[in-house]
N, C-alpha and C. Protein backbone atom coordinates (compact mmCIF):
# COMPACT_ATOMS: atom_id res chain seq x y z
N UNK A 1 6.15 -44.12 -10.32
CA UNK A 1 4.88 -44.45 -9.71
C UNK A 1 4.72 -43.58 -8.46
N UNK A 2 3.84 -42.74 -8.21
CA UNK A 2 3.34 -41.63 -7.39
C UNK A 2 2.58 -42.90 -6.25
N UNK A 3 3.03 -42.36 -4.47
CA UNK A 3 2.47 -43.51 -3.71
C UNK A 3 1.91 -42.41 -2.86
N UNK A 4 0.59 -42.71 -2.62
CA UNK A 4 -0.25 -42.10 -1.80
C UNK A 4 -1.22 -42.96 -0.58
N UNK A 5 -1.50 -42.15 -0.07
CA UNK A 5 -2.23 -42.86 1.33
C UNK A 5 -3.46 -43.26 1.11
N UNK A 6 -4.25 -43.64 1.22
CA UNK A 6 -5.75 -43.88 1.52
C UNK A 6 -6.42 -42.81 2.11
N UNK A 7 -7.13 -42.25 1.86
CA UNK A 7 -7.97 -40.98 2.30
C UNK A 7 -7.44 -39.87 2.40
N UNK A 8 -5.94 -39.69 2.24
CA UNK A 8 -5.19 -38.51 2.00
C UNK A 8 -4.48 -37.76 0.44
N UNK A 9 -4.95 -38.09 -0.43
CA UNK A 9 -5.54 -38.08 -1.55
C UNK A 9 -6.00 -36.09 -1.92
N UNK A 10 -5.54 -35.74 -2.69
CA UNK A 10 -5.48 -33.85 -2.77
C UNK A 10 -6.41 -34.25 -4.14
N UNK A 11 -7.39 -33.09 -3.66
CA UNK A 11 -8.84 -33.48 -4.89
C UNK A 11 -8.50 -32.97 -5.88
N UNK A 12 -8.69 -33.19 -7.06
CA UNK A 12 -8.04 -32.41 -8.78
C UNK A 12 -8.58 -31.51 -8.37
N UNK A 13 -7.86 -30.20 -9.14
CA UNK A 13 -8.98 -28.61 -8.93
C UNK A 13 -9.38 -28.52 -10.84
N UNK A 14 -10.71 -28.05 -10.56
CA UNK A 14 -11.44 -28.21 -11.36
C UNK A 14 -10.31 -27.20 -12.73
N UNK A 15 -11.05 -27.77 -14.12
CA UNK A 15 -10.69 -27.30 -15.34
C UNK A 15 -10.85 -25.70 -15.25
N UNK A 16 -12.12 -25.95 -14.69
CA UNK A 16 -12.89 -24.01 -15.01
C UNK A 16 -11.99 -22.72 -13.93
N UNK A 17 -10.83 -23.26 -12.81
CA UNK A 17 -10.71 -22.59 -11.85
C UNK A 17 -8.98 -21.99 -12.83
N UNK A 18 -8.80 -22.44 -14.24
CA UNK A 18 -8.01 -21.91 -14.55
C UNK A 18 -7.72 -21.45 -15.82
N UNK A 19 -9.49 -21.01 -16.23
CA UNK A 19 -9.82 -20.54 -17.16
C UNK A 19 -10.14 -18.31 -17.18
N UNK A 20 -9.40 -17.94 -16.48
CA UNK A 20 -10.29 -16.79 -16.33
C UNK A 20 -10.15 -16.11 -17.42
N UNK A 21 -11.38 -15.04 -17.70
CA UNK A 21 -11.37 -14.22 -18.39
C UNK A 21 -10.74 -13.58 -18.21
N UNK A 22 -10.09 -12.38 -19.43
CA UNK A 22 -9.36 -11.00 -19.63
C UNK A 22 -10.28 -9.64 -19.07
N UNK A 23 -9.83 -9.10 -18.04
CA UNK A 23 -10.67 -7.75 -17.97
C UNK A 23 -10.95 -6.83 -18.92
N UNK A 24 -11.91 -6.47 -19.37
CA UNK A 24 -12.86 -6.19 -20.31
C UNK A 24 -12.05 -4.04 -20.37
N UNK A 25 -12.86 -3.46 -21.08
CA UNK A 25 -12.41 -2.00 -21.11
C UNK A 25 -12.89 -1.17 -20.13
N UNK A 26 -15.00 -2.26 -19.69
CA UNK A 26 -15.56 -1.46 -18.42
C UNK A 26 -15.07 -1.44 -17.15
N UNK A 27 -14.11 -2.43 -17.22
CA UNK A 27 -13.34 -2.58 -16.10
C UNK A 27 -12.47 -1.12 -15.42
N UNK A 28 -11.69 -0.60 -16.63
CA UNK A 28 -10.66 -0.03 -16.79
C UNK A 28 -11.33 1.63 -16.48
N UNK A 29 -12.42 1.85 -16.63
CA UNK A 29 -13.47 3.13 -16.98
C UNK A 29 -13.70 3.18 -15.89
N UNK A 30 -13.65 2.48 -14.56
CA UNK A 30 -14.01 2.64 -13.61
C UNK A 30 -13.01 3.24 -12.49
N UNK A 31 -13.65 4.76 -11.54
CA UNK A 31 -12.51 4.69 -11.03
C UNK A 31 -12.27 3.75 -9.65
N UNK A 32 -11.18 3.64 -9.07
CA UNK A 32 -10.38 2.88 -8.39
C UNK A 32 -11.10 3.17 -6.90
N UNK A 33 -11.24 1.90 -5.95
CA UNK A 33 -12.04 2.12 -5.02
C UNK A 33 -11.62 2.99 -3.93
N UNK A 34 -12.45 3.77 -3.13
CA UNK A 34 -12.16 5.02 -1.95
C UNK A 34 -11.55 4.35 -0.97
N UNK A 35 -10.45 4.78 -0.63
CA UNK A 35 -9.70 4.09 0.80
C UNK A 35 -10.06 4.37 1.78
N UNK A 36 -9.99 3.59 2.89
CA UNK A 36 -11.15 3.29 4.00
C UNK A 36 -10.40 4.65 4.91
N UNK A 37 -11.06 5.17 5.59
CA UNK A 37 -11.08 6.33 6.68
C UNK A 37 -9.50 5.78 7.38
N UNK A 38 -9.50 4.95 7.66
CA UNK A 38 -8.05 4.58 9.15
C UNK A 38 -7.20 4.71 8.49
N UNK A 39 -7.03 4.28 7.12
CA UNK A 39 -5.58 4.38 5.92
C UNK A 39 -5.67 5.97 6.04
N UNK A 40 -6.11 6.72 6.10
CA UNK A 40 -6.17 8.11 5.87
C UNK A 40 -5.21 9.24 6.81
N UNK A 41 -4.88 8.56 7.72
CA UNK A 41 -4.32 8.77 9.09
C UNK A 41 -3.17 8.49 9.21
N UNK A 42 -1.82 8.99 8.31
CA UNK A 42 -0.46 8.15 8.12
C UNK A 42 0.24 9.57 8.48
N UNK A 43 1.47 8.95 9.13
CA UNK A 43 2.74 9.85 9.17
C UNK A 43 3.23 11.22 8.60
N UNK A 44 2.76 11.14 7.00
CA UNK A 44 2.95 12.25 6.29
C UNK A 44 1.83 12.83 6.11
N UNK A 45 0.87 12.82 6.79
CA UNK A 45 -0.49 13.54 6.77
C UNK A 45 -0.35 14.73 7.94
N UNK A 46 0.79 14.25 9.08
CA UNK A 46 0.77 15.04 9.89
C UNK A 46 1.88 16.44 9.49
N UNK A 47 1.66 17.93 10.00
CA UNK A 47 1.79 18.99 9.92
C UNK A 47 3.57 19.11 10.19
N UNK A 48 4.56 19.39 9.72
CA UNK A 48 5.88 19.46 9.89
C UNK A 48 6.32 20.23 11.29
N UNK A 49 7.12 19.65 12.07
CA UNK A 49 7.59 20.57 13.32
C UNK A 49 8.58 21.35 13.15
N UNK A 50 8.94 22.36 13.76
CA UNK A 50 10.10 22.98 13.73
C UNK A 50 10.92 22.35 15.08
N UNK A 51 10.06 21.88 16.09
CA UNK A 51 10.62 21.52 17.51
C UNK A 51 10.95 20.39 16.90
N UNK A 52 12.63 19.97 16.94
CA UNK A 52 13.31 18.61 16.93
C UNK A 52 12.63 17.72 18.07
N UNK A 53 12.85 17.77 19.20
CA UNK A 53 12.03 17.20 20.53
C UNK A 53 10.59 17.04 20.04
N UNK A 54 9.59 17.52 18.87
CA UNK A 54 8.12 17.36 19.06
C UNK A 54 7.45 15.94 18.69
N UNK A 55 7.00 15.33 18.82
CA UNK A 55 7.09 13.97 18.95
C UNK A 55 5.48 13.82 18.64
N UNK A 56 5.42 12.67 17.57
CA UNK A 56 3.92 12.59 16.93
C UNK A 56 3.21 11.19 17.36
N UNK A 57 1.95 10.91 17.35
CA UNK A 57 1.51 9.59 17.76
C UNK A 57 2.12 8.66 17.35
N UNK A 58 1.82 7.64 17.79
CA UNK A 58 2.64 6.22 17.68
C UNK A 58 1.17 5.77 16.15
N UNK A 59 1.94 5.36 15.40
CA UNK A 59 0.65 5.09 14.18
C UNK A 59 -0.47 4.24 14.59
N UNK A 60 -1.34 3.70 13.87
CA UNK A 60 -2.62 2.85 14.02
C UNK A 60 -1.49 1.56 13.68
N UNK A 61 -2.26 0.55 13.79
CA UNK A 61 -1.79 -0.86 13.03
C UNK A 61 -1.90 -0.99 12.05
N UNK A 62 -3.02 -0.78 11.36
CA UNK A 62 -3.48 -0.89 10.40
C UNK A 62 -2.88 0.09 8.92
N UNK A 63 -1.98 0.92 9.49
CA UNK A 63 -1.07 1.89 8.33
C UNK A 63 0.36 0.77 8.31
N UNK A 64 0.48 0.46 9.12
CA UNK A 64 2.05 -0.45 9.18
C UNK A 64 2.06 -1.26 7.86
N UNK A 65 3.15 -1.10 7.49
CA UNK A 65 3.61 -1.90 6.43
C UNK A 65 2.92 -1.65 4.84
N UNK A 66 2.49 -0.16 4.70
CA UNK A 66 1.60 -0.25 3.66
C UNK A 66 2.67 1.21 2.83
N UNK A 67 2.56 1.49 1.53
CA UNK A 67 3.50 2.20 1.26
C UNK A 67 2.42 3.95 0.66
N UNK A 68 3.00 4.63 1.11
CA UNK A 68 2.00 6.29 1.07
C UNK A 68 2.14 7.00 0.27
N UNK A 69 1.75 7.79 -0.43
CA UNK A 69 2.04 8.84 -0.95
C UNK A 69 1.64 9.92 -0.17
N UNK A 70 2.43 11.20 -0.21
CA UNK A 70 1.88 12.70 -0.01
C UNK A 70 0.85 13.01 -0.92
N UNK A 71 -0.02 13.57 -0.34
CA UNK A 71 -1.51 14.41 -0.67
C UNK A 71 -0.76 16.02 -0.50
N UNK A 72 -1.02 16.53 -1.87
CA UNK A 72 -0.73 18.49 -1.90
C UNK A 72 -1.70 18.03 -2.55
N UNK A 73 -2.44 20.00 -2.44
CA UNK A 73 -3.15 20.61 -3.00
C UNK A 73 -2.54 20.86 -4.19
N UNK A 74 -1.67 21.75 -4.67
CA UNK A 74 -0.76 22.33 -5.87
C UNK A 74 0.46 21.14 -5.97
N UNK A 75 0.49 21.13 -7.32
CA UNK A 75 1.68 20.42 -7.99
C UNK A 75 3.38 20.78 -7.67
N UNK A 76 3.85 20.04 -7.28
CA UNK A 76 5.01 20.31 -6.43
C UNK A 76 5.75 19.75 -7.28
N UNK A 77 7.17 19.82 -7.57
CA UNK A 77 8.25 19.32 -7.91
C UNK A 77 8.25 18.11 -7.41
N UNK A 78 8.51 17.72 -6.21
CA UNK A 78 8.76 16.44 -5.72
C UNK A 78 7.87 15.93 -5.29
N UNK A 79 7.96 14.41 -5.08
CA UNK A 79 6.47 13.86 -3.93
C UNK A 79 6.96 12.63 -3.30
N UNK A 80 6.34 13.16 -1.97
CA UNK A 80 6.65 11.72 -0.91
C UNK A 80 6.06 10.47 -0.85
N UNK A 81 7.16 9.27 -0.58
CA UNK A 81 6.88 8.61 -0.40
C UNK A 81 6.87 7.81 0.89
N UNK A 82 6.20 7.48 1.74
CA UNK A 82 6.53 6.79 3.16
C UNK A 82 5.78 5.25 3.61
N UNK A 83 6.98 4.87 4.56
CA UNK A 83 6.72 3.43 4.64
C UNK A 83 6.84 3.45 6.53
N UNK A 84 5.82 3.00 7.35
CA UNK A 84 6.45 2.74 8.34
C UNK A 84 5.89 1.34 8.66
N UNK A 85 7.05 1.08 9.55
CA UNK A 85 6.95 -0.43 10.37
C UNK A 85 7.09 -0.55 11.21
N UNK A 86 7.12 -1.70 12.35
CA UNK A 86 7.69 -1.49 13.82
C UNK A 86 8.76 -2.56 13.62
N UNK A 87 9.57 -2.10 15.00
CA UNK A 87 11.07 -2.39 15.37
C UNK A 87 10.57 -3.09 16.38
N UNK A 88 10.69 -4.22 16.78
CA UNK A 88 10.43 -4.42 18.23
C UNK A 88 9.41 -3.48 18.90
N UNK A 89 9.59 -2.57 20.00
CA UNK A 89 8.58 -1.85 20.27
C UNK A 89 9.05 -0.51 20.27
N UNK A 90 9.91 0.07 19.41
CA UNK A 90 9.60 1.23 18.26
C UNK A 90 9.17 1.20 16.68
N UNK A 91 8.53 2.33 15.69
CA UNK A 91 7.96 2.71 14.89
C UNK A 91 9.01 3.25 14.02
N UNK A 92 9.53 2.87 12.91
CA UNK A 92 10.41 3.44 11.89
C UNK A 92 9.61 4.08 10.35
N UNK A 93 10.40 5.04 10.28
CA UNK A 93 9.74 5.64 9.02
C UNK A 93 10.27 5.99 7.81
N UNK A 94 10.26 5.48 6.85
CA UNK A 94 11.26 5.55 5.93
C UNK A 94 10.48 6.67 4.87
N UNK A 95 11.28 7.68 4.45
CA UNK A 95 10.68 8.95 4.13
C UNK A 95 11.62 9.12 2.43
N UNK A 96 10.96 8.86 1.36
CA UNK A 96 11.77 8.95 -0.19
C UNK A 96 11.39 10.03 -0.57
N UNK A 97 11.98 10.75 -1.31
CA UNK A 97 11.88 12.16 -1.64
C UNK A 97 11.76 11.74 -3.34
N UNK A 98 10.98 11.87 -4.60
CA UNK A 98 11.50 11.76 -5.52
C UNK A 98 10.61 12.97 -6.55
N UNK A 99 11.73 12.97 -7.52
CA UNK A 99 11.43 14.11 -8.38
C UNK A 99 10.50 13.46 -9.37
N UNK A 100 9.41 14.51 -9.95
CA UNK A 100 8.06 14.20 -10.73
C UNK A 100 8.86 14.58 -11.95
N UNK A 101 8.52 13.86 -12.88
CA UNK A 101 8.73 14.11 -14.33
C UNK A 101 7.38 14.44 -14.61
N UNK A 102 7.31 15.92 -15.37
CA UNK A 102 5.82 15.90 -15.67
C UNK A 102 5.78 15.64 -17.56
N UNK A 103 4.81 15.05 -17.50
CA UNK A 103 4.31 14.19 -19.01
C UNK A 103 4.81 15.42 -20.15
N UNK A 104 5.39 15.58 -21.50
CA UNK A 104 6.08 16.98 -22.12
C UNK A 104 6.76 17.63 -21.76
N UNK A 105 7.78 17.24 -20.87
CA UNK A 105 8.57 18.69 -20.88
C UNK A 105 10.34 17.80 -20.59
């Protein structure tokens, strides 16, 4: 026997809220939405130093915790992957290197 309170009582959720449809094929035909301008602005977007000492902005907030890929022009062997987060009040960057299998070969 289930004992409950008087007015504290959790409302049934409706039949229809666990009925959803299957995404359809027009779904799939569509491409994938444009990422907003501030995501655009990540770690590996910036230009490589040769100066060990050269030291790059502290990121936006809004890149933290989100995972990146490298943008090339030409098809490269490898492609980056980067993750940064904060430490207390430093910025860590975790930088994966991995090799592309290209589709036939």
């Amino acid at each position: 026997e289930e004992v409950s309170v008087v007015g504290f009582e959790a409302p049934k959720s409706p039949e229809a809220s666990y009925n959803s449809a299957f995404p359809g094929h027009e779904d799939e035909a569509r491409d994938p939405p444009l990422v907003p301008p501030h995501l655009q602005h990540t770690l590996l977007s910036f230009p490589a130093s040769k100066d060990a000492s050269g030291s790059i902005p502290a990121p936006q907030n809004v890149i933290l915790n989100h995972l990146y890929i490298e943008n090339r022009d030409s098809p490269q062997p490898v492609v980056a992957l980067g993750l940064t987060h904060r430490f207390r009040s430093k910025f860590v960057t975790v930088v994966l290197y991995k090799p592309i299998q290209r589709r036939g070969s």
